[in-house]
Structure formats: structure tokens, C-alpha cells
N, C-alpha and C. Protein backbone atom coordinates (compact mmCIF):
# COMPACT_ATOMS: atom_id res chain seq x y z
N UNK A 1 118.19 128.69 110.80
CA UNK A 1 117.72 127.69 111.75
C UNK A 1 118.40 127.85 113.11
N UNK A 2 119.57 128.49 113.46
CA UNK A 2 120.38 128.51 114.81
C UNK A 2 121.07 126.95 115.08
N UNK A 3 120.64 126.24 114.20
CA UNK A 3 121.23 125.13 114.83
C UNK A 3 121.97 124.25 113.59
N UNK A 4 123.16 123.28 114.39
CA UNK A 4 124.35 122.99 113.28
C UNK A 4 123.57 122.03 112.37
N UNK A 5 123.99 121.66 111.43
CA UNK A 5 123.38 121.10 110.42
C UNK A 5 124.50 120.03 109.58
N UNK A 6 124.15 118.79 109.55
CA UNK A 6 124.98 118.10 108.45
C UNK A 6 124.68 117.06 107.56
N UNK A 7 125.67 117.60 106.60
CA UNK A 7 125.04 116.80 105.11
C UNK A 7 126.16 115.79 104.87
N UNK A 8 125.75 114.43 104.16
CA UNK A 8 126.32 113.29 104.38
C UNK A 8 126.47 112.99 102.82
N UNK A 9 126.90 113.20 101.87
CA UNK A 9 126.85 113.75 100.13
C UNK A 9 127.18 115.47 100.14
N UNK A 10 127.72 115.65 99.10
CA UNK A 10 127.72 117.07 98.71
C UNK A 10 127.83 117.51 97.41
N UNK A 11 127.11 116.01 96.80
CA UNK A 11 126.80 116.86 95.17
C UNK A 11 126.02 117.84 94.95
N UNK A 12 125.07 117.62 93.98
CA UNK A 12 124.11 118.68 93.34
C UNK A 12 123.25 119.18 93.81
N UNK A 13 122.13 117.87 94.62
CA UNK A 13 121.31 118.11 95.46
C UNK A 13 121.29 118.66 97.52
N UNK A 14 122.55 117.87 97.47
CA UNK A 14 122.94 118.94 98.43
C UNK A 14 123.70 120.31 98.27
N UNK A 15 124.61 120.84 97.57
CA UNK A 15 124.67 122.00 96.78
C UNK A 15 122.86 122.40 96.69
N UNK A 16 122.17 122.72 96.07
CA UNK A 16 121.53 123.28 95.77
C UNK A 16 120.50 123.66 97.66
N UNK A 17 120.59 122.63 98.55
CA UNK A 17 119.92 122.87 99.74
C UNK A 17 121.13 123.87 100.43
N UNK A 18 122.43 123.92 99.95
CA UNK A 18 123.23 124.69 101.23
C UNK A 18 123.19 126.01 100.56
N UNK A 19 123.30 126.28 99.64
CA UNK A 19 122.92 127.23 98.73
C UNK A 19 122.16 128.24 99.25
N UNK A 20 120.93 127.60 99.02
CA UNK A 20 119.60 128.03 99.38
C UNK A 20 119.67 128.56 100.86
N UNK A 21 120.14 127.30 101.73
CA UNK A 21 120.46 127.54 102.96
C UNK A 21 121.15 128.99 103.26
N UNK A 22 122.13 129.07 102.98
CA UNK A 22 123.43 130.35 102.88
C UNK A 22 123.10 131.62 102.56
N UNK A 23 121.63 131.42 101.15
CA UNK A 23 121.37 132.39 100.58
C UNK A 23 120.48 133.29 101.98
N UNK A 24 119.55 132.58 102.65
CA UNK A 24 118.91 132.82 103.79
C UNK A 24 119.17 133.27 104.84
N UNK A 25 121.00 132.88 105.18
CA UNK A 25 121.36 133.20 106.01
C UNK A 25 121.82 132.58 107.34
N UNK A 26 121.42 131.12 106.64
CA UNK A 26 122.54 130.08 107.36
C UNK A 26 124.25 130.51 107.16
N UNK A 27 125.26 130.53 108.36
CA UNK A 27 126.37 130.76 108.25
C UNK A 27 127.16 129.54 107.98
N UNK A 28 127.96 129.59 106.92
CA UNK A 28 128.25 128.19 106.36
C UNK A 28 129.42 127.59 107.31
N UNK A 29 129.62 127.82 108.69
CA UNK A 29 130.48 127.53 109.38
C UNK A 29 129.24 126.69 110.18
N UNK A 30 127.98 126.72 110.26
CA UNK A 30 127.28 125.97 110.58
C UNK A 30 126.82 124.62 110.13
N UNK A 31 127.26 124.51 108.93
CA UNK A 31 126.86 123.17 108.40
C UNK A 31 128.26 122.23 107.64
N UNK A 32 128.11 121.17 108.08
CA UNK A 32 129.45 120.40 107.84
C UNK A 32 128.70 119.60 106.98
N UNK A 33 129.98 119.00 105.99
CA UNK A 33 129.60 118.20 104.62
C UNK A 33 130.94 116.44 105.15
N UNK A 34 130.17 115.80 104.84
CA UNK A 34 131.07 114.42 104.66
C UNK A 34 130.77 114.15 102.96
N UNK A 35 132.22 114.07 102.43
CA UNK A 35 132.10 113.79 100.90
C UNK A 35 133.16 113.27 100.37
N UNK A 36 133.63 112.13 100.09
CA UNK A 36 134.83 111.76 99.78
C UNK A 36 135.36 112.15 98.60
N UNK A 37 134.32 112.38 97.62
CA UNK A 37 135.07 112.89 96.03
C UNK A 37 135.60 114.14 96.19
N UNK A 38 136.73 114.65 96.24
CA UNK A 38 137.79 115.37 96.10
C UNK A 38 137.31 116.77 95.31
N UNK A 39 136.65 116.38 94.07
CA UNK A 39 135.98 117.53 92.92
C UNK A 39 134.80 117.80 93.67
N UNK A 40 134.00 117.29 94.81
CA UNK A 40 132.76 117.92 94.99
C UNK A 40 133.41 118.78 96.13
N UNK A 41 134.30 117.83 96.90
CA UNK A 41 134.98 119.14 97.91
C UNK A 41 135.35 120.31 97.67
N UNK A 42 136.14 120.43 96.45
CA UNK A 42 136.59 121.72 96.08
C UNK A 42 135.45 122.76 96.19
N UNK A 43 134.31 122.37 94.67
CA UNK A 43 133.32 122.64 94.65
C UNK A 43 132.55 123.97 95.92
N UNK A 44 132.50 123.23 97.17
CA UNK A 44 132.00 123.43 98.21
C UNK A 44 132.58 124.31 99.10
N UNK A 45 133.81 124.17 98.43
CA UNK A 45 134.62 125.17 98.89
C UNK A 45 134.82 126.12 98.25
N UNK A 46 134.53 126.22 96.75
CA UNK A 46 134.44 127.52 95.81
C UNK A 46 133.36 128.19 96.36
N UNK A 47 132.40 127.66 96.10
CA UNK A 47 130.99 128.23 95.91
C UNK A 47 130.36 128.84 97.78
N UNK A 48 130.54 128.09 98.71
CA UNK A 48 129.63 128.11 99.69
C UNK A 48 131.34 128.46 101.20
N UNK A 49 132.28 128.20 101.01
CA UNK A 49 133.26 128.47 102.02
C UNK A 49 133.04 127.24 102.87
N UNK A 50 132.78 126.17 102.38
CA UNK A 50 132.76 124.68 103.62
C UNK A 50 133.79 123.73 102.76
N UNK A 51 134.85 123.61 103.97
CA UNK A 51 135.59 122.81 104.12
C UNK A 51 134.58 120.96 104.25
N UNK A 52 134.50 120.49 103.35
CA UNK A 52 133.72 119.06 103.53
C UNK A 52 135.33 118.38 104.01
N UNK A 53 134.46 117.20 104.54
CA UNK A 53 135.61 115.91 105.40
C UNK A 53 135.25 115.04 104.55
N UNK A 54 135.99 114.08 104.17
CA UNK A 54 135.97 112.64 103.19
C UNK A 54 135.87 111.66 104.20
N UNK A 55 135.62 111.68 105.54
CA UNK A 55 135.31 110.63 106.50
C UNK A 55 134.47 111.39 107.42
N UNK A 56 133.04 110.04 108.05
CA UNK A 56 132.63 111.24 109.24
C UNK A 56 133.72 111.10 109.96
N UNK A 57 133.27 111.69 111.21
CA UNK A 57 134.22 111.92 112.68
C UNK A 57 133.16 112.84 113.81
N UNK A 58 133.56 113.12 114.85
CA UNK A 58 132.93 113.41 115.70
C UNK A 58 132.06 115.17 115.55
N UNK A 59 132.41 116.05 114.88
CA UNK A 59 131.92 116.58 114.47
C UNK A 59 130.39 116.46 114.73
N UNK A 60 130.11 115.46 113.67
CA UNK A 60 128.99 115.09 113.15
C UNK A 60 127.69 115.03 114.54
N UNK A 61 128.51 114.77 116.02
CA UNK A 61 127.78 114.71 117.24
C UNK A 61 126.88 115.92 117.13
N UNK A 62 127.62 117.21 117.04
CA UNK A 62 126.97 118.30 116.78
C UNK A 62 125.71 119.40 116.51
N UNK A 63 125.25 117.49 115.23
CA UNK A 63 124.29 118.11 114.26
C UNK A 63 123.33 117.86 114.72
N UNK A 64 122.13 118.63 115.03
CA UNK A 64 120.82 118.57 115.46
C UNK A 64 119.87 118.06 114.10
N UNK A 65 120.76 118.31 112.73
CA UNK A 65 119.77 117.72 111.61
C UNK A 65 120.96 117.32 111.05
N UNK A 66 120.44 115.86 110.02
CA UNK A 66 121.71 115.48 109.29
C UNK A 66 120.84 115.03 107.80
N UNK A 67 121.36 115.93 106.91
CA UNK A 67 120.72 115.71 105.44
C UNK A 67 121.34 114.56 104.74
N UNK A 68 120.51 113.49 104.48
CA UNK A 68 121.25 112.30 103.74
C UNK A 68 121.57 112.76 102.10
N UNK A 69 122.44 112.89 101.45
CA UNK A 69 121.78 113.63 99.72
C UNK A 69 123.01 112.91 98.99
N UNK A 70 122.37 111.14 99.30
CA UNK A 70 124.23 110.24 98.74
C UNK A 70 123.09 108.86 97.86
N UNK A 71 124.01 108.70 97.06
CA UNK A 71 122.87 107.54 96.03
C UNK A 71 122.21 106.71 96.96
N UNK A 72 121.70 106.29 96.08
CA UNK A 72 120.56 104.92 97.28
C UNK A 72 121.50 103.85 97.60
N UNK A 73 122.33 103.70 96.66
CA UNK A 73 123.07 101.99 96.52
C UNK A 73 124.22 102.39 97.22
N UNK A 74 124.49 103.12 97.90
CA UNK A 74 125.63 103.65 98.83
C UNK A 74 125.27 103.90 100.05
N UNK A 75 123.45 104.42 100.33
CA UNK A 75 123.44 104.61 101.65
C UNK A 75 123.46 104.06 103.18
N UNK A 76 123.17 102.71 103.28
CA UNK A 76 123.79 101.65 104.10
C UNK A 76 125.06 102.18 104.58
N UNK A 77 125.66 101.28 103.48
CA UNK A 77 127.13 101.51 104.06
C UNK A 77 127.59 102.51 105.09
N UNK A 78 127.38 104.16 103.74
CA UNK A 78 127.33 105.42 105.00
C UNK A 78 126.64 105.36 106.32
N UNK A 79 125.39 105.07 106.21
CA UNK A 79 124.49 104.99 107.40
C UNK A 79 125.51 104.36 108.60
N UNK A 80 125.56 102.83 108.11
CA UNK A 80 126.27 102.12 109.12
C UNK A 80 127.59 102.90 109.83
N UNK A 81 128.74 103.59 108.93
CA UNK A 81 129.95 104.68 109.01
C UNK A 81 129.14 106.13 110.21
N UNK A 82 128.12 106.87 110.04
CA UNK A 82 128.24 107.37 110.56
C UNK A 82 126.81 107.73 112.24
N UNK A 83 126.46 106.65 111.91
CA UNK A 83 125.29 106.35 112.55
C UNK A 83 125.61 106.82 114.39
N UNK A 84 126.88 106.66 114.45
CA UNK A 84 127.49 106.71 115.85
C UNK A 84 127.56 108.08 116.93
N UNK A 85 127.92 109.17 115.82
CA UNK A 85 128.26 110.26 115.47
C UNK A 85 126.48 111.00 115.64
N UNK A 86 125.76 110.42 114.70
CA UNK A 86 124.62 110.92 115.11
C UNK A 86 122.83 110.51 115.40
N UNK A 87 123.48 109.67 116.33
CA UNK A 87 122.22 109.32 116.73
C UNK A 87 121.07 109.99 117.36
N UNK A 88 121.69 111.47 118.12
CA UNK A 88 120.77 112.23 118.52
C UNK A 88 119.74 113.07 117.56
N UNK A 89 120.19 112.95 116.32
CA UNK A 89 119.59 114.31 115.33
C UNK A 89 118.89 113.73 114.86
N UNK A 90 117.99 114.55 114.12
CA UNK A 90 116.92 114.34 112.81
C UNK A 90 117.34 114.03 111.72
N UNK A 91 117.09 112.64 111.38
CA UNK A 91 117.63 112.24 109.90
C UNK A 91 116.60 112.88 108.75
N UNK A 92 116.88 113.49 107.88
CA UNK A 92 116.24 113.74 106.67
C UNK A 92 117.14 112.93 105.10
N UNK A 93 116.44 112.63 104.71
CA UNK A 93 116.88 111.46 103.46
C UNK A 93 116.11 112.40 102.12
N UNK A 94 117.51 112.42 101.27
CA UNK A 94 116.71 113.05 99.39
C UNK A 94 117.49 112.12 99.21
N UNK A 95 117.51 110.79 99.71
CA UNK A 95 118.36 109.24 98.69
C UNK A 95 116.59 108.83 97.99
N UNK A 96 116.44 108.41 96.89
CA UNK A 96 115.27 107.97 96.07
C UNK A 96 115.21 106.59 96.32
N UNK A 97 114.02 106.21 96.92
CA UNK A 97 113.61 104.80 97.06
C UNK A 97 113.86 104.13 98.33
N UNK A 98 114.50 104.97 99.32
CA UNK A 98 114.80 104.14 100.54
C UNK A 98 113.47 104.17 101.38
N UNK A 99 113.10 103.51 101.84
CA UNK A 99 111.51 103.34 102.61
C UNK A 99 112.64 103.81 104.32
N UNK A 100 111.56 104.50 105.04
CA UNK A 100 111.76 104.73 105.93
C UNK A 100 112.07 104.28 107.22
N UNK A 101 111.60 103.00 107.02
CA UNK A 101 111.62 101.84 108.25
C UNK A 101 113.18 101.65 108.05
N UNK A 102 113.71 101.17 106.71
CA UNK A 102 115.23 101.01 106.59
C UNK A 102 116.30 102.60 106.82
N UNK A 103 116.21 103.32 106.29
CA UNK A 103 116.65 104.29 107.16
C UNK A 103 116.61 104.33 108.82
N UNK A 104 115.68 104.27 109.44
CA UNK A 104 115.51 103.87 110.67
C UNK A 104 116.33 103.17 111.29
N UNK A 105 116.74 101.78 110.87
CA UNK A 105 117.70 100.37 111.31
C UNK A 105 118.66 101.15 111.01
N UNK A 106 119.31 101.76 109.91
CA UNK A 106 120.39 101.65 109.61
C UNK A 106 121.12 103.47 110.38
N UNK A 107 120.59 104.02 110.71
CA UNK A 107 120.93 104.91 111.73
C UNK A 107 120.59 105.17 112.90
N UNK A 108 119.77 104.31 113.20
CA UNK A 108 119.38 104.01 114.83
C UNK A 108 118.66 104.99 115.04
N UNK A 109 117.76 105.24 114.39
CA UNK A 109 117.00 106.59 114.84
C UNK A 109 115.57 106.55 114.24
N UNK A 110 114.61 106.70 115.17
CA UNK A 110 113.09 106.38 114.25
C UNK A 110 112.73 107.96 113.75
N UNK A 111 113.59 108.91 114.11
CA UNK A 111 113.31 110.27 113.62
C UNK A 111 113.49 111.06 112.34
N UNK A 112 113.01 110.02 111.39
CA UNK A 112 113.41 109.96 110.03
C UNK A 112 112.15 110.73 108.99
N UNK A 113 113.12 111.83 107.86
CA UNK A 113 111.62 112.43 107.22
C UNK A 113 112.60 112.21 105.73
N UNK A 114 111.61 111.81 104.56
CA UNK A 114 112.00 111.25 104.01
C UNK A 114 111.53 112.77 103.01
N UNK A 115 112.42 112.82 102.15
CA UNK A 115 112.13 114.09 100.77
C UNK A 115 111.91 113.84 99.61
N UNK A 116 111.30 114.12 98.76
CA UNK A 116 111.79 113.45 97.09
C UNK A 116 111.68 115.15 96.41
N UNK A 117 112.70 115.81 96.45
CA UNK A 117 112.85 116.59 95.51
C UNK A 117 113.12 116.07 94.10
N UNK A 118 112.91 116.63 93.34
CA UNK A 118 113.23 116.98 91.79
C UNK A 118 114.18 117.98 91.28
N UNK A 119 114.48 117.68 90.11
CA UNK A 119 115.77 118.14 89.59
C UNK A 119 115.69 120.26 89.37
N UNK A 120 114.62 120.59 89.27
CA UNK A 120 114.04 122.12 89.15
C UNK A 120 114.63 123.01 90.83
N UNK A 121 114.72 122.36 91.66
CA UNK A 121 115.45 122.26 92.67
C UNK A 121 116.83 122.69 93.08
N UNK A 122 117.99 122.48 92.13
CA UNK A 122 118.72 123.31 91.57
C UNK A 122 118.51 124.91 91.78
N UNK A 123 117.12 125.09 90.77
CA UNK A 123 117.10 126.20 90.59
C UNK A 123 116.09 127.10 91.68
N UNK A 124 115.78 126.08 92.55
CA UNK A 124 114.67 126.93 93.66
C UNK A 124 113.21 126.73 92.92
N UNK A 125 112.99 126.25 92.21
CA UNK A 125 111.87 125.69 91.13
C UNK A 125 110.84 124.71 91.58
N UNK A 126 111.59 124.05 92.50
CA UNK A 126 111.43 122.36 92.42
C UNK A 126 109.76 122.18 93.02
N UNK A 127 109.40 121.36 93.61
CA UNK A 127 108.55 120.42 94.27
C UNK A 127 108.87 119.09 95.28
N UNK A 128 108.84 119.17 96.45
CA UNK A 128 109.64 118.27 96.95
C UNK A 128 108.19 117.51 97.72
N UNK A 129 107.92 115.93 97.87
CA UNK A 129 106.79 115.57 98.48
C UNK A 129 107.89 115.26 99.96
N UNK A 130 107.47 115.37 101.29
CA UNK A 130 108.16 114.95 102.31
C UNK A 130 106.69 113.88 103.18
N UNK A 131 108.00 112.73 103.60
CA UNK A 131 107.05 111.88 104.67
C UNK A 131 107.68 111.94 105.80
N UNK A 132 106.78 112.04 107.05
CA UNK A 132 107.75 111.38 108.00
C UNK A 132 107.21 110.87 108.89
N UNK A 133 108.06 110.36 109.43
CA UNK A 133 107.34 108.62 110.32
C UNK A 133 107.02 109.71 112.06
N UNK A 134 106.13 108.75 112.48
CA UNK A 134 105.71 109.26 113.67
C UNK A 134 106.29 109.43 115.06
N UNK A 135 107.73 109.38 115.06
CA UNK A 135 108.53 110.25 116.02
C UNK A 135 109.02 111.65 115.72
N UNK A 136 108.90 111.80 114.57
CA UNK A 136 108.86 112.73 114.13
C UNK A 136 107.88 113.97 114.80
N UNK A 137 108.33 115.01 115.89
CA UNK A 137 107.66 116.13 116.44
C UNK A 137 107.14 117.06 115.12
N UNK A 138 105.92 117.99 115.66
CA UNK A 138 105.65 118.95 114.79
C UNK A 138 107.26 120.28 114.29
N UNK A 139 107.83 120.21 115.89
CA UNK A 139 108.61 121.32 115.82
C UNK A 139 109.77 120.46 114.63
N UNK A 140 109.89 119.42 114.16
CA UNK A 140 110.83 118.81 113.34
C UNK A 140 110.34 118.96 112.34
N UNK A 141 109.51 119.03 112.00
CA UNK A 141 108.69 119.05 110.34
C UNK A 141 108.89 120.37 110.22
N UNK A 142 108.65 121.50 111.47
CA UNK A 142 109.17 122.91 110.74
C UNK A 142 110.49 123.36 110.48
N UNK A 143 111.31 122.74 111.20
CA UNK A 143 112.95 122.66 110.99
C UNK A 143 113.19 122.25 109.39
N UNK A 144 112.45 120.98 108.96
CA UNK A 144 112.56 120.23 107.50
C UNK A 144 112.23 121.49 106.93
N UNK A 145 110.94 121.71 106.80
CA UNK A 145 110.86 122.68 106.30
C UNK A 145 111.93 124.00 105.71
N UNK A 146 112.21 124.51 106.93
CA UNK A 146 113.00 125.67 106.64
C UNK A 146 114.43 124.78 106.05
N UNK A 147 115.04 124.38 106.34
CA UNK A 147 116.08 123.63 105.35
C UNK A 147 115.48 123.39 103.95
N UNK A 148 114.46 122.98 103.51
CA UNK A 148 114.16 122.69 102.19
C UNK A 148 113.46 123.73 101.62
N UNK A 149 112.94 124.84 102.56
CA UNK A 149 112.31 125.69 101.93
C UNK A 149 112.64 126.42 100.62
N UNK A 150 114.25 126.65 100.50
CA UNK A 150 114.80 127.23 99.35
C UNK A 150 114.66 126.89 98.19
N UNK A 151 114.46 124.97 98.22
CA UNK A 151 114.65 124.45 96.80
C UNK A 151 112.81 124.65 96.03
N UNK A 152 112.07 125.18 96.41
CA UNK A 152 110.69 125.63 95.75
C UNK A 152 109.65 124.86 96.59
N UNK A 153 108.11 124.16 96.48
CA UNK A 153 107.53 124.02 97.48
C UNK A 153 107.35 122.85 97.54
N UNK A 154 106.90 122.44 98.84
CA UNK A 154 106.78 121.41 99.60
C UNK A 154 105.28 120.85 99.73
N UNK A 155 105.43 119.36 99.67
CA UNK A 155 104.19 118.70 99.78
C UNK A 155 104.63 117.50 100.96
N UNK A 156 103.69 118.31 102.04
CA UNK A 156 103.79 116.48 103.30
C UNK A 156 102.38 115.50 102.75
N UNK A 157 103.00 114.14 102.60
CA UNK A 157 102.01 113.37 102.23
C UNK A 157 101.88 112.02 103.82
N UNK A 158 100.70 111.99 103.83
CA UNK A 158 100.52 110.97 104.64
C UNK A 158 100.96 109.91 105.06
N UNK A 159 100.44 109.11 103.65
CA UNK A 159 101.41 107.78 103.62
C UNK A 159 102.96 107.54 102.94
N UNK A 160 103.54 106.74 102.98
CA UNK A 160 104.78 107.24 102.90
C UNK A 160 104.71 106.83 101.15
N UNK A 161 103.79 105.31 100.89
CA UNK A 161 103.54 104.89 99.68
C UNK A 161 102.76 106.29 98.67
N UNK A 162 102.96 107.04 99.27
CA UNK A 162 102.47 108.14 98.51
C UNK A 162 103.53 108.99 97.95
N UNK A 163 104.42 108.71 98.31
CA UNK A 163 105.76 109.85 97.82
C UNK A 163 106.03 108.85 96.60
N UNK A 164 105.94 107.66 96.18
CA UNK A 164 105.96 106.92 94.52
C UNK A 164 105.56 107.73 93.62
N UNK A 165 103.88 108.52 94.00
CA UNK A 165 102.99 108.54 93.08
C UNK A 165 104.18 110.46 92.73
N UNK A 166 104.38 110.53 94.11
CA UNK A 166 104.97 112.32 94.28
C UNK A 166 106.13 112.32 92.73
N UNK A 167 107.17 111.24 93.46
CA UNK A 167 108.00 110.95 92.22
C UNK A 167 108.26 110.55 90.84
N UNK A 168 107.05 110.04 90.77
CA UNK A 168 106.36 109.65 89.30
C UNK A 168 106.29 110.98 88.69
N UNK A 169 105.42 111.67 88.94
CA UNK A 169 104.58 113.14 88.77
C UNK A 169 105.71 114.43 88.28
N UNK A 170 106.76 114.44 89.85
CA UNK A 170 107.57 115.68 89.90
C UNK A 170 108.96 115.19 89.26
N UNK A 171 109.41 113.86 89.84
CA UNK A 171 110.60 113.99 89.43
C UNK A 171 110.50 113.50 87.75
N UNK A 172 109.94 112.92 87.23
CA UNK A 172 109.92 112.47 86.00
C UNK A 172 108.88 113.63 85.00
N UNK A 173 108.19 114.43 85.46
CA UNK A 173 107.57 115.09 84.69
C UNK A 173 108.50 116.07 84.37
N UNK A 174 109.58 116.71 84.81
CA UNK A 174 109.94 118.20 83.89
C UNK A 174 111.02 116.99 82.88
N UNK A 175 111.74 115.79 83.75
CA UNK A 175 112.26 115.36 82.20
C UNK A 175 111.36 115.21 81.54
């Protein structure tokens, strides 16, 4: 992508996008991780050479895209923590169930594309449905793109009430 990138979680599902990312040829000095659990830091540092931070900080100004990939019942909070840091970038969200309008409030940014990957994803397998709200530029949907391209293929759906039916289907069908 040429441009810095940051992820706000650094479990599985983000693991599996930096991965992918790295495998492509993103330089992992390009993408910064905020992750407070200690075992996913290591992790990230075995596997991919990124030093993650357990707090944002200014860094985060940096990021022209910022991957949300942190539970649903946690993302507020974060939002509110690092919202400051990046208000200029493209929010992309793989949190399950957050409607887009609330992402929006809670990072000050209407430039929000929402993902629902599935667990096959991991393995580059997956199916991911993406929405995104209408500040959203064309040239941003191809940026999403190439960031998610690794985890297998992509479906943009219209309405956003359409990524339910996406998650019904993909994420619950291979369990």
C-alpha cells in the first residue's frame, strides 16, 4: 500500500491481516499495533518483527488507515483512547456488530468501512462482506481492499443491514 497503517487489537484476526499484509510485501516497520496483552505482543513480535505499544500515543497520527480488530464490548472505550491520534485516517472495523453510525461518533470520523470476516481467514480462505458509509472515496474502498485482500474474497454490500445476513451465512457456516 506505501502508506503507514494501524491496528488497534493484535490478536488472531489482526495477525492473520498483517500476515497476509507482510506476506505481500508490506514492510512491517510500516504498520504499528496498540495491544495491551503482553502474550499477543510477544506473539507479534515472533512472527511478523512489530514491536506493538500497550497504549496509543502519537504515532498513531501517522496512519492513513487504522484497522479496528478489538472485541465489540471494548471498542468505545478504545475508540474514545485513541480517536485523537487519528482522526485524519480511514477507520476500518472487523469488531462484529458495531453499526457504523456508532463507530463514526466514537472516532470522529464519518470515513468508516465496516468488515465481517470469518474465521477461514486465518488461513487466507475466508469471505469477508465490507460496508461503507458514504464518505467513504472510491480510492478508499481500494486501499480496504488491498489490506484485506490476503484473508480470501471480498463482498461490498450496499446496505449496511446486509452484512447480518453476510454473517449469518460466512461467519457461522464453516462452524
Amino acid at each position: 500500500m506505501g502508506e503507514r497503517m494501524a491496528f488497534i487489537g493484535g490478536g488472531n484476526m489482526a495477525g492473520a491481516i498483517i500476515g497476509g499484509l507482510i506476506s505481500q510485501g508490506t514492510p512491517a516497520s510500516e504498520i504499528d499495533v496498540v495491544e495491551p496483552y503482553a502474550d499477543a505482543q510477544a506473539q507479534l513480535k515472533a512472527l511478523y518483527g512489530i514491536t506493538a505499544q500497550a497504549q496509543p500515543g502519537a504515532v498513531l497520527t501517522q496512519a492513513s488507515v487504522v484497522v479496528w480488530a478489538i472485541k465489540p464490548q471494548t471498542f468505545r472505550e478504545a475508540a474514545l483512547q485513541v480517536r485523537f491520534h487519528t482522526k485524519n485516517a480511514l477507520h476500518l472495523s472487523v469488531a462484529a456488530g458495531i453499526r457504523s453510525d456508532s463507530i463514526a461518533r466514537w472516532v470522529g470520523s464519518e470515513r468508516v468501512v465496516r468488515a465481517m470476516p470469518n474465521t477461514p481467514a486465518l488461513i487466507g480462505q475466508g469471505i469477508a462482506g465490507l460496508y461503507a458509509t458514504q464518505a467513504v472515496s472510491d480510492d478508499e474502498r481500494a486501499a480496504v481492499e488491498q489490506v484485506l485482500a490476503p484473508t480470501g474474497q471480498l463482498l461490498w454490500v450496499a446496505r449496511e443491514e446486509d452484512l447480518d445476513a453476510v454473517t449469518a451465512v460466512s461467519g457461522s457456516g464453516p462452524a
